[in-house]
N, C-alpha and C. Protein backbone atom coordinates (compact mmCIF):
# COMPACT_ATOMS: atom_id res chain seq x y z
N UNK A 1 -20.13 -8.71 -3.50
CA UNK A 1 -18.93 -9.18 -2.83
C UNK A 1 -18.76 -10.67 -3.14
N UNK A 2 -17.82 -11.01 -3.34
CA UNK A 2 -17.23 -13.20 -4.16
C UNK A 2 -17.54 -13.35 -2.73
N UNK A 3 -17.77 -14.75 -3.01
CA UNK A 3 -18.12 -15.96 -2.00
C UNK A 3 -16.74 -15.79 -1.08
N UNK A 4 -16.99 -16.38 -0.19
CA UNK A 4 -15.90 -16.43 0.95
C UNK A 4 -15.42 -18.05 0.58
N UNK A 5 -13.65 -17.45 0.53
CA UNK A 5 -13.12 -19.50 0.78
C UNK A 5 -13.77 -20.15 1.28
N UNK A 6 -13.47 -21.67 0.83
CA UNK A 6 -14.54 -22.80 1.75
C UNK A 6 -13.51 -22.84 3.01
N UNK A 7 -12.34 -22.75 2.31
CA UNK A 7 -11.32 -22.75 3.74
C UNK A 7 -10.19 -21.66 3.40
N UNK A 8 -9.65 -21.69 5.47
CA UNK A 8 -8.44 -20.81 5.18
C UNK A 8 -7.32 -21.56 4.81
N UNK A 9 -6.45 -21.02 3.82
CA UNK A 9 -4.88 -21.77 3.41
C UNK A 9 -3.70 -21.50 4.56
N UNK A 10 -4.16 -20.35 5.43
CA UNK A 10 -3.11 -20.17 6.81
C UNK A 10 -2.76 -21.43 7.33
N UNK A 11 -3.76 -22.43 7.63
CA UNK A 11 -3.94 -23.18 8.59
C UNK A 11 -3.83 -24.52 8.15
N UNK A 12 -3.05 -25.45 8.48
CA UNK A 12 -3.09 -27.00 8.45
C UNK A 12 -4.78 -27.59 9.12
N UNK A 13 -4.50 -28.63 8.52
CA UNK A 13 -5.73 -29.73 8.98
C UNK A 13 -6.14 -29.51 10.56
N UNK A 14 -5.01 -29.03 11.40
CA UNK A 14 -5.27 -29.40 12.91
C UNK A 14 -5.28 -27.86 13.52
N UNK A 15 -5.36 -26.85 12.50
CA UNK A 15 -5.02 -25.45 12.96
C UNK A 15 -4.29 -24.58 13.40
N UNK A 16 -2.84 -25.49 12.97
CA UNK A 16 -1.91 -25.03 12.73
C UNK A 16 -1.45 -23.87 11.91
N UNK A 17 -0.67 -22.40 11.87
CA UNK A 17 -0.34 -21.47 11.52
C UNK A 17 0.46 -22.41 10.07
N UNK A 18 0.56 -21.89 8.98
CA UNK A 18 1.33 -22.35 8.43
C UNK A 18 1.91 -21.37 7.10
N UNK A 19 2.81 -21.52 6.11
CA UNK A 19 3.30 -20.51 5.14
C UNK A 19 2.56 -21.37 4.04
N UNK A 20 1.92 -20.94 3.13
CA UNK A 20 1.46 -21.70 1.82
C UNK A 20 1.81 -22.20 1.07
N UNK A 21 2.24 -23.44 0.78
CA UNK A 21 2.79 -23.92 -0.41
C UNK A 21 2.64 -23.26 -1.93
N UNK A 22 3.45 -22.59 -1.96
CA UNK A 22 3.40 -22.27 -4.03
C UNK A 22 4.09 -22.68 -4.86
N UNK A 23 4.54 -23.86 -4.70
CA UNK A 23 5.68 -24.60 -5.26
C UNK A 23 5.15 -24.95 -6.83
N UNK A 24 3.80 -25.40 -6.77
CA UNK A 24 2.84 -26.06 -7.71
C UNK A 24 2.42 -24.75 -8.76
N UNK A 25 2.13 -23.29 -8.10
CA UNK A 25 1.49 -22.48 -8.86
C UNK A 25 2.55 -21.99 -10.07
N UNK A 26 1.86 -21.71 -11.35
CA UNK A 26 2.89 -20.71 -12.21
C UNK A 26 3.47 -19.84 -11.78
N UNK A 27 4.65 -19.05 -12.47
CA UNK A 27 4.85 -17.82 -12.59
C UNK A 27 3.90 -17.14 -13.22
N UNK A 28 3.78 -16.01 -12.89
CA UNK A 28 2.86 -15.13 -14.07
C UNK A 28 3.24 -13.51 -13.33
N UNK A 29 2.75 -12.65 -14.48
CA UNK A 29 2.98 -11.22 -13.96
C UNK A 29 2.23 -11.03 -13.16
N UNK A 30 2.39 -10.25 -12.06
CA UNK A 30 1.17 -9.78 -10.64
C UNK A 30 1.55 -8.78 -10.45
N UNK A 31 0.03 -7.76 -10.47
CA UNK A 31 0.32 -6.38 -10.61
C UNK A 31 -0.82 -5.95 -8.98
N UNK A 32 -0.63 -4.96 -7.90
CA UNK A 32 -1.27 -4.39 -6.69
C UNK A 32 -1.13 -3.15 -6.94
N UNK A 33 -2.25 -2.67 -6.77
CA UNK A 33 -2.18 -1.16 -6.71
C UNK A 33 -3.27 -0.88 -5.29
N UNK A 34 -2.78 -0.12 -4.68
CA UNK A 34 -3.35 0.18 -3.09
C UNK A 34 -3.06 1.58 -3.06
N UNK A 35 -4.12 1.57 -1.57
CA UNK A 35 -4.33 3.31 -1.47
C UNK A 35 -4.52 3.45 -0.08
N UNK A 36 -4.38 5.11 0.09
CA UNK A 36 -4.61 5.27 1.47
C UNK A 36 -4.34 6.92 1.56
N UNK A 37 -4.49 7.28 2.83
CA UNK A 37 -4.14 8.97 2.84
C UNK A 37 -4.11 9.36 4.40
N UNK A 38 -3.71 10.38 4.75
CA UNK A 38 -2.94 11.18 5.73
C UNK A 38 -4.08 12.80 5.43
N UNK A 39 -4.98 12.74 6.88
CA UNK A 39 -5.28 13.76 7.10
C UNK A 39 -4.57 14.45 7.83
N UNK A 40 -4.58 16.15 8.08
CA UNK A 40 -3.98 17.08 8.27
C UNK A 40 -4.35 18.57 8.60
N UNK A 41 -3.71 19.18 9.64
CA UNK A 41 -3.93 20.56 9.31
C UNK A 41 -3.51 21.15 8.30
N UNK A 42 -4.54 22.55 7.99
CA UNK A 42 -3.88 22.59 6.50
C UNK A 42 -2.49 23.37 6.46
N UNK A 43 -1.89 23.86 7.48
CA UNK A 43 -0.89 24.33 8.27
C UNK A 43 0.45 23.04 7.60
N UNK A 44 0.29 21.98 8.36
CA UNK A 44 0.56 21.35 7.98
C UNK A 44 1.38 20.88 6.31
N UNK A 45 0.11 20.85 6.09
CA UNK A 45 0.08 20.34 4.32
C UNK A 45 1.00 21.39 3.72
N UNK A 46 0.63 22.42 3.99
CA UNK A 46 1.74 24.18 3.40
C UNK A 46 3.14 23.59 3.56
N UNK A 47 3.35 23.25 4.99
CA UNK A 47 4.76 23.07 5.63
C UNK A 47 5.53 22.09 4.32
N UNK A 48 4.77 20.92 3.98
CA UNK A 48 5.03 19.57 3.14
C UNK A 48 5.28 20.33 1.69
N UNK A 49 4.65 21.67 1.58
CA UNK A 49 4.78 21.57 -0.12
C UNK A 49 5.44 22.37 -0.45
N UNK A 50 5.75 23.17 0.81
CA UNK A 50 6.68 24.21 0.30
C UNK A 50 7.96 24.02 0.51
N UNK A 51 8.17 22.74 1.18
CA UNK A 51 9.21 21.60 1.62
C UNK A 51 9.78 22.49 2.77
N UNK A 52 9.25 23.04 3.46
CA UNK A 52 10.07 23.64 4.77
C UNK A 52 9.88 23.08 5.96
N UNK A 53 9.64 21.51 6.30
CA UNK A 53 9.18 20.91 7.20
C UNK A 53 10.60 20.63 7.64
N UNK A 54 11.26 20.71 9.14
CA UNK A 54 12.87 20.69 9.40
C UNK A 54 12.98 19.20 9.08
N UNK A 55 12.65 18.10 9.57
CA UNK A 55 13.11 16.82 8.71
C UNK A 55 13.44 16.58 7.76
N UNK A 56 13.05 17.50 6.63
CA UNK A 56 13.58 17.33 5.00
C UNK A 56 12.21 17.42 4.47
N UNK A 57 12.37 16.76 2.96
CA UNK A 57 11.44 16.77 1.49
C UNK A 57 10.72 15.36 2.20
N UNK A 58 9.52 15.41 2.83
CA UNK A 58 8.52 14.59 3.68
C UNK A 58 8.17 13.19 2.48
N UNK A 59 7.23 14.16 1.09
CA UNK A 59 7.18 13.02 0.39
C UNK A 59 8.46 12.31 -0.15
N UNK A 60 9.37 12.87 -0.56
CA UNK A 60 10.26 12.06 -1.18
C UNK A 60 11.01 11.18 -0.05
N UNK A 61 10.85 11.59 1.36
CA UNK A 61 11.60 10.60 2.26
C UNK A 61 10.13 9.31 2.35
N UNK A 62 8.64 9.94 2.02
CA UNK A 62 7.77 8.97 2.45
C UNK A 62 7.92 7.89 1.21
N UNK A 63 8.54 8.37 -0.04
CA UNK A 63 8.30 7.79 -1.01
C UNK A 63 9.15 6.56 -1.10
N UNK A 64 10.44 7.17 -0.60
CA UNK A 64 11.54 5.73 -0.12
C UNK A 64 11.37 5.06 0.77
N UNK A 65 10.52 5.49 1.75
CA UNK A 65 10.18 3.98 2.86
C UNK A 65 9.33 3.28 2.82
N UNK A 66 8.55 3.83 1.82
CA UNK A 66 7.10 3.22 0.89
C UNK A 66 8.35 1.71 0.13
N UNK A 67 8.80 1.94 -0.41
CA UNK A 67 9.42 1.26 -1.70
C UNK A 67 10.52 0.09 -0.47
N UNK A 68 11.07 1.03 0.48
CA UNK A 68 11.95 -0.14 1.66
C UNK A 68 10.59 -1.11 2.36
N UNK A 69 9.96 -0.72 2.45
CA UNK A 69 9.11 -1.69 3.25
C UNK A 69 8.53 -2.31 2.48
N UNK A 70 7.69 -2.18 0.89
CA UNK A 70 7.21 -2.89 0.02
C UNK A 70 8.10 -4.10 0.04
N UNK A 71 9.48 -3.97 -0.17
CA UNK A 71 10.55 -5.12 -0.29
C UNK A 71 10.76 -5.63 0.63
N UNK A 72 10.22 -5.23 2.10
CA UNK A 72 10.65 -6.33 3.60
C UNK A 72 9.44 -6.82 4.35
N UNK A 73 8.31 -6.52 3.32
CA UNK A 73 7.17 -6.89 3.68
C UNK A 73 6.91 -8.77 4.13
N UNK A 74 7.95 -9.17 3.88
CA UNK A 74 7.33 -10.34 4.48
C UNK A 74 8.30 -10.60 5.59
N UNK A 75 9.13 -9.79 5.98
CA UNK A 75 9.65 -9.57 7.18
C UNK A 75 8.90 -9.28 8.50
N UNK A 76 7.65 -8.12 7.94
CA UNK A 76 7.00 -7.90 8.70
C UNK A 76 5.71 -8.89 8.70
N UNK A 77 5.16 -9.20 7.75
CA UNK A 77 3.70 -9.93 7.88
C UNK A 77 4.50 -11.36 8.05
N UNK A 78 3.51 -12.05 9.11
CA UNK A 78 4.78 -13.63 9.46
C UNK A 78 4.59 -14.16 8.11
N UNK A 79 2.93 -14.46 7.53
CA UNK A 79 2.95 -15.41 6.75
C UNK A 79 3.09 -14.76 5.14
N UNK A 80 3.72 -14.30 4.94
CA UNK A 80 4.39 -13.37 3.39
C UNK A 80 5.38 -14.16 3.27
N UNK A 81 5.12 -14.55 1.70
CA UNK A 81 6.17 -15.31 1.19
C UNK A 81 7.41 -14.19 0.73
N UNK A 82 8.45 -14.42 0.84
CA UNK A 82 9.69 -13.45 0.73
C UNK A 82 9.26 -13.40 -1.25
N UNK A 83 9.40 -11.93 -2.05
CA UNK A 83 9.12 -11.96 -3.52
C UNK A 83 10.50 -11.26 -4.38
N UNK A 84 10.32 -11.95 -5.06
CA UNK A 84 11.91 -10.75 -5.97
C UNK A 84 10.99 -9.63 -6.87
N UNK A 85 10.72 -8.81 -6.19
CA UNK A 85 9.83 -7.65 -6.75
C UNK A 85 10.37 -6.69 -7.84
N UNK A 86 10.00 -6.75 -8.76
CA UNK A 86 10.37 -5.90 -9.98
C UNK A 86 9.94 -4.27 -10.02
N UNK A 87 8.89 -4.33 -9.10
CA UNK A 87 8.89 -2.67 -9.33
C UNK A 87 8.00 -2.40 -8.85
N UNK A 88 8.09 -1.25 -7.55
CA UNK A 88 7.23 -0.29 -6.29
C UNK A 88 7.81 1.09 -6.68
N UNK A 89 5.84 1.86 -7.30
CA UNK A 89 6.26 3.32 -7.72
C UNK A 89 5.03 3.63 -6.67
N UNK A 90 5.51 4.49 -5.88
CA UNK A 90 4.61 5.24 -4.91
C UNK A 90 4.09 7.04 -5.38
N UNK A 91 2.87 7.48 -5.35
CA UNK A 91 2.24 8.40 -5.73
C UNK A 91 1.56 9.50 -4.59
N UNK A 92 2.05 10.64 -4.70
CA UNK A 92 1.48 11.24 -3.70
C UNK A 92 0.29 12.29 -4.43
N UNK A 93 -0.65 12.64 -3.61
CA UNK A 93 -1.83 13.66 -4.61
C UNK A 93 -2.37 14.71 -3.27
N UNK A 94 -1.42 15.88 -3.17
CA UNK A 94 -2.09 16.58 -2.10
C UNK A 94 -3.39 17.20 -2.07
N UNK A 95 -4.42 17.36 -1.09
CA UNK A 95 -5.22 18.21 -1.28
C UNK A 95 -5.32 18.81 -0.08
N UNK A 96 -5.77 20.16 -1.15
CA UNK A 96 -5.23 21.36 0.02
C UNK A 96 -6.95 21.98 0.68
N UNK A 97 -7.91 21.71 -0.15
CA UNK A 97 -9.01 21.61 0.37
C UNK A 97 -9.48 21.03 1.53
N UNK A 98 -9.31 19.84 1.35
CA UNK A 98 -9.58 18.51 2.97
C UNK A 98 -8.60 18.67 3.63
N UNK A 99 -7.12 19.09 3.23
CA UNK A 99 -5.64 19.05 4.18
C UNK A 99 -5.98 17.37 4.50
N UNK A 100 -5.50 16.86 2.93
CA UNK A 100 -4.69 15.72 3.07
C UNK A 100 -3.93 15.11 2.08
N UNK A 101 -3.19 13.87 2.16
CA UNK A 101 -2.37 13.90 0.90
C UNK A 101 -2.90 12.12 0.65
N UNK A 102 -3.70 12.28 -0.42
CA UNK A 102 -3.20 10.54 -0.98
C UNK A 102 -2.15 9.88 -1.57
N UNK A 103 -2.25 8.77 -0.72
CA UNK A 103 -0.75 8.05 -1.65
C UNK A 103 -1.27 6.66 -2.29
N UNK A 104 -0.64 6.59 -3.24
CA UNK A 104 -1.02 5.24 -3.49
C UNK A 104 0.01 4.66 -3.98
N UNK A 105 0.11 3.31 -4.13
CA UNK A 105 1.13 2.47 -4.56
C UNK A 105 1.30 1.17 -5.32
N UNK A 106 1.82 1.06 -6.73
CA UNK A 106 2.04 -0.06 -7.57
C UNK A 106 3.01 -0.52 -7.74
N UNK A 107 2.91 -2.37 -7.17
CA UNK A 107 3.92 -2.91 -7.02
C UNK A 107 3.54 -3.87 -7.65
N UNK A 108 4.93 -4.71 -8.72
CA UNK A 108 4.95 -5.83 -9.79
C UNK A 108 5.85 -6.40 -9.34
N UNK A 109 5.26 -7.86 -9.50
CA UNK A 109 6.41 -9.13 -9.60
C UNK A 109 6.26 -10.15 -10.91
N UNK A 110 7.12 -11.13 -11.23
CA UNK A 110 6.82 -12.57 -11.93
C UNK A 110 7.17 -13.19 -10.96
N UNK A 111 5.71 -14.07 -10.69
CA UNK A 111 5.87 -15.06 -9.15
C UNK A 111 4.99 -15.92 -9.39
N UNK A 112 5.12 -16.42 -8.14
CA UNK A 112 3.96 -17.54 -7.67
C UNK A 112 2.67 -17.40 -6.71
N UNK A 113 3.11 -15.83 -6.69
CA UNK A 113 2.22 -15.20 -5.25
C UNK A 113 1.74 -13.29 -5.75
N UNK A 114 1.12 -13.02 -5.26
CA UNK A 114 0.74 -12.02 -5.51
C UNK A 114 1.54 -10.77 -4.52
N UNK A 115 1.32 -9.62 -4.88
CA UNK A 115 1.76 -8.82 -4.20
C UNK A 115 1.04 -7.28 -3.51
N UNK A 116 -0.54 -7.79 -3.27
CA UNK A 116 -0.99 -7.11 -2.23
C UNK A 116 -0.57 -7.10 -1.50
N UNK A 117 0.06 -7.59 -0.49
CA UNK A 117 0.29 -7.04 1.36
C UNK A 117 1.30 -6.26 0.54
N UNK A 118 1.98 -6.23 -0.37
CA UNK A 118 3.79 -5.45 -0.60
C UNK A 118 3.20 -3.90 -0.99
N UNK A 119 2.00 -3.83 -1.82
CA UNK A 119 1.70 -2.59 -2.25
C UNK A 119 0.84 -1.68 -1.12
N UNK A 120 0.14 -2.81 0.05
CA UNK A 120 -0.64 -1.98 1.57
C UNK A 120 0.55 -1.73 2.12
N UNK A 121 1.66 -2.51 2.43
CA UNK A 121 2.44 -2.24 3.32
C UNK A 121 3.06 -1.22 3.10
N UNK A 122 3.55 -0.72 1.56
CA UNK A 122 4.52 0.81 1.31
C UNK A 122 3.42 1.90 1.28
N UNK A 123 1.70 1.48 1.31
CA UNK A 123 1.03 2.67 1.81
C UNK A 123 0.94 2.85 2.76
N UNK A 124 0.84 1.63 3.69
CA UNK A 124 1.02 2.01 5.35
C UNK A 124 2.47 2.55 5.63
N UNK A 125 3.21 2.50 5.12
CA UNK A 125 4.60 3.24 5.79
C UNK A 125 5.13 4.02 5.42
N UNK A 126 4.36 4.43 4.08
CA UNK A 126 4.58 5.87 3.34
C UNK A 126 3.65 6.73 4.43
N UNK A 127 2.65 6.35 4.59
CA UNK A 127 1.85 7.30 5.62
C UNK A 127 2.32 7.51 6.99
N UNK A 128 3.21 6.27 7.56
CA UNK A 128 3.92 6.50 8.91
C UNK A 128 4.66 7.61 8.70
N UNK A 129 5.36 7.52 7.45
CA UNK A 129 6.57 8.85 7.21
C UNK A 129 5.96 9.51 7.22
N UNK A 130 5.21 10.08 6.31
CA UNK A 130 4.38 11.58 6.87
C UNK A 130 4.15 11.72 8.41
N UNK A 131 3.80 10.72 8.82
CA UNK A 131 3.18 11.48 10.29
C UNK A 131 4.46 11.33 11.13
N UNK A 132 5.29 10.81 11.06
CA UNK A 132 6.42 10.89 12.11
C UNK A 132 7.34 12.48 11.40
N UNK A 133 7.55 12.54 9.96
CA UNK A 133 8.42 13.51 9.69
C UNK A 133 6.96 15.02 10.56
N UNK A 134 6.15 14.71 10.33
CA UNK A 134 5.07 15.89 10.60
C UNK A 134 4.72 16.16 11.93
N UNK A 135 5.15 14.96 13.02
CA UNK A 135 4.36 15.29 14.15
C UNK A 135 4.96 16.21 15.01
N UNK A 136 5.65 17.50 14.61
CA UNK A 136 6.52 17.74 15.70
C UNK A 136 5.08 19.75 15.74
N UNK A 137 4.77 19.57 14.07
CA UNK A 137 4.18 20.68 14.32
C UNK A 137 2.63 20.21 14.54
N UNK A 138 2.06 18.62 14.39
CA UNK A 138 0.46 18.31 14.03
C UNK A 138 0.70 16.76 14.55
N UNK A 139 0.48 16.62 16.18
CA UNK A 139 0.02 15.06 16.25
C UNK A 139 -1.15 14.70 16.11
N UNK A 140 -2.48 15.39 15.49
CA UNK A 140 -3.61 14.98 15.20
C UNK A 140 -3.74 14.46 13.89
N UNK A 141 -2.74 14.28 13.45
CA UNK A 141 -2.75 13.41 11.79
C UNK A 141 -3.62 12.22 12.06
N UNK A 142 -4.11 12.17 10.78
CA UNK A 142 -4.95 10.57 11.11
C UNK A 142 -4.45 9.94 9.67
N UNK A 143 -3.83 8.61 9.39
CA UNK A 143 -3.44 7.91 8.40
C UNK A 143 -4.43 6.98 8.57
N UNK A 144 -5.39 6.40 7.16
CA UNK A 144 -6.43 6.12 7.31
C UNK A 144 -6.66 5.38 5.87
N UNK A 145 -8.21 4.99 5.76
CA UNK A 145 -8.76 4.29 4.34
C UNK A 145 -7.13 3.64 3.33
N UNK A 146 -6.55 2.93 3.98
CA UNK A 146 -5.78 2.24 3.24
C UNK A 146 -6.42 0.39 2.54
N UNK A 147 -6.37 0.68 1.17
CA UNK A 147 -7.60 -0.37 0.94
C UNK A 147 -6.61 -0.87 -0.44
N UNK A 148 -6.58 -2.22 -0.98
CA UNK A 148 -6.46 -2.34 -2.32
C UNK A 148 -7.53 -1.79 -3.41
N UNK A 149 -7.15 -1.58 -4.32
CA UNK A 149 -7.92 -0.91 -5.44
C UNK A 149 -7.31 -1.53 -6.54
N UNK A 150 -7.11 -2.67 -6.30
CA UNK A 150 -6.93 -3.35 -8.06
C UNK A 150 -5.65 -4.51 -7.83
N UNK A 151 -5.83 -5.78 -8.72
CA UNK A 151 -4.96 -6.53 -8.14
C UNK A 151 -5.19 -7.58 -9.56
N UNK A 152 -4.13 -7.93 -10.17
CA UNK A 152 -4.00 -8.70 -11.69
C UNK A 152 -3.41 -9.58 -11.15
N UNK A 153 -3.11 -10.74 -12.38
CA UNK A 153 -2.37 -11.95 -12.05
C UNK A 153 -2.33 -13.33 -11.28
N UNK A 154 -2.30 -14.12 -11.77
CA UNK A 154 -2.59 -15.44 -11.00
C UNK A 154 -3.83 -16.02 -10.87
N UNK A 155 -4.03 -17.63 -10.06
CA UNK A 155 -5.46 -17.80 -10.25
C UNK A 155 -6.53 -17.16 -10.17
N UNK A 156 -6.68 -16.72 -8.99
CA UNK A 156 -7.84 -15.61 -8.83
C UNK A 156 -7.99 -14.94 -9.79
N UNK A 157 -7.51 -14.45 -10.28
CA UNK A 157 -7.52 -13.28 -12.02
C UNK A 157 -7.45 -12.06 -11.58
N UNK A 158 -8.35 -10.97 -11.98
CA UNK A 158 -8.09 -9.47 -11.77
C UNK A 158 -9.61 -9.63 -10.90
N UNK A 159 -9.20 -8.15 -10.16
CA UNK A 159 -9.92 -7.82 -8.97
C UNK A 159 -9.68 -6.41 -9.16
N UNK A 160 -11.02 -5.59 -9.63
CA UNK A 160 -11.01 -3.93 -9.12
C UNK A 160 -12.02 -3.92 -8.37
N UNK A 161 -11.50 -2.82 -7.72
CA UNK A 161 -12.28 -2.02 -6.51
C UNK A 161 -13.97 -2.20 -7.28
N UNK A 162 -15.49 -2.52 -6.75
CA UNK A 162 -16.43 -2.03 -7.32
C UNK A 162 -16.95 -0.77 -7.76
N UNK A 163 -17.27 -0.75 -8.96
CA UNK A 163 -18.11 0.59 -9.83
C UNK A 163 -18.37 1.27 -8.70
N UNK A 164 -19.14 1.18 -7.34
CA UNK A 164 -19.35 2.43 -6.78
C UNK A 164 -18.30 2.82 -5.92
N UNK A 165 -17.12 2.12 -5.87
CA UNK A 165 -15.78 2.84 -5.44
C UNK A 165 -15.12 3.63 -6.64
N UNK A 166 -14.94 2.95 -7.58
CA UNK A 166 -14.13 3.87 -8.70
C UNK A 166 -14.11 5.60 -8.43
N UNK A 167 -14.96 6.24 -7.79
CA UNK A 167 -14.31 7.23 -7.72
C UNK A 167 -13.30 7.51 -6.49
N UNK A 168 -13.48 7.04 -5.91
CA UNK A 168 -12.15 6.86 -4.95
C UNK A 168 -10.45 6.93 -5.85
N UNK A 169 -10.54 6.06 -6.57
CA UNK A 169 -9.95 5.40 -6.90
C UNK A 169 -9.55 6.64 -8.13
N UNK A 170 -10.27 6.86 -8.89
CA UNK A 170 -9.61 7.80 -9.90
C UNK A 170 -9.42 9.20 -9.45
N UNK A 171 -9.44 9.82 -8.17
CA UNK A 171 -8.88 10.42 -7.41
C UNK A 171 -7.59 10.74 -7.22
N UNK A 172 -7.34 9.61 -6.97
CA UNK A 172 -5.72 9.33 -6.21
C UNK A 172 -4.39 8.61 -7.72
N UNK A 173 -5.24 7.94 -8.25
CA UNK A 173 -4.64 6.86 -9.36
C UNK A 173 -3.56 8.39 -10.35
N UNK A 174 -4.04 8.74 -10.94
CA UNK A 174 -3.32 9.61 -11.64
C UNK A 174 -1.88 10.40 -11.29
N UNK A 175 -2.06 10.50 -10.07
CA UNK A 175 -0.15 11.20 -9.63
C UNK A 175 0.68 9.54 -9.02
N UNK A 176 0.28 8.71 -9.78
CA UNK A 176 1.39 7.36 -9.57
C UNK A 176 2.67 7.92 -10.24
């Protein structure tokens, strides 16, 4: 695991909340890819694939609020710098074994800032959609292990998940 900052950038000298200056940093391409999943009855999961759930087509409505919230993500997190995001593709990978569905999500900008919280946030709200379009037949859903798994661009450089996560990770990665 990298060393921990010597300090946090949230905070002014006196501990003050503050938004980060990126005025100074380059542009450069910044690439997030994040993950997460929605356990289920397997009752459930049937309902989602055979699209007969009465709310509608579950993933394709989870897939658009994945992609609306990626873009208002700093609406929601206070200290998110607002990004002109070039592109949130959200991935669903059911399994009908465990009765659950992974989603994961890759989101690109040219910025000054990266765009992890934009690619957690359309997995956290791709997974809300599932469980709100789902809870009418299964409120025991559990939306869960939402983690980054890979993150390019900018000072820091690239960041993957460690060798003994990768299988996590090549799990879910393939139905992007």
């Amino acid at each position: 695991m990298p060393d921990a900052p010597k300090s946090l950038s949230h905070f002014d000298e006196h501990g003050a909340s503050r938004m980060v200056d990126v005025s100074a940093k380059d542009e450069t391409r910044r690439e997030a890819v994040a993950a997460g999943e929605v356990l289920m009855r397997s009752e459930t999961l049937k309902l989602i694939l055979d699209r007969k759930m009465a709310k509608g087509d579950v993933l394709e409505v989870a897939r658009l609020a994945g992609i609306m919230a990626a873009k208002r993500t700093s609406d929601l997190i206070p200290l998110c710098h607002p990004l002109p995001i070039t592109s949130v593709e959200l991935g669903f990978a059911p399994d009908e074994e465990r009765g659950a569905v992974a989603i994961t999500a890759r989101a690109t900008v040219t910025g000054k800032t990266g765009v992890e919280m934009e690619a957690l946030t359309a997995v956290a709200v791709a997974g809300l959609t599932i469980y709100d379009m789902c809870k009418a037949v299964d409120k025991e859903m559990i939306i869960g292990r939402i983690r980054l798994l890979e993150k390019s661009g900018g000072r820091s450089g690239h960041f993957r998940r460690p060798e003994r996560l990768e299988v996590e990770r090549s799990r879910v990665e393939p139905w992007l």
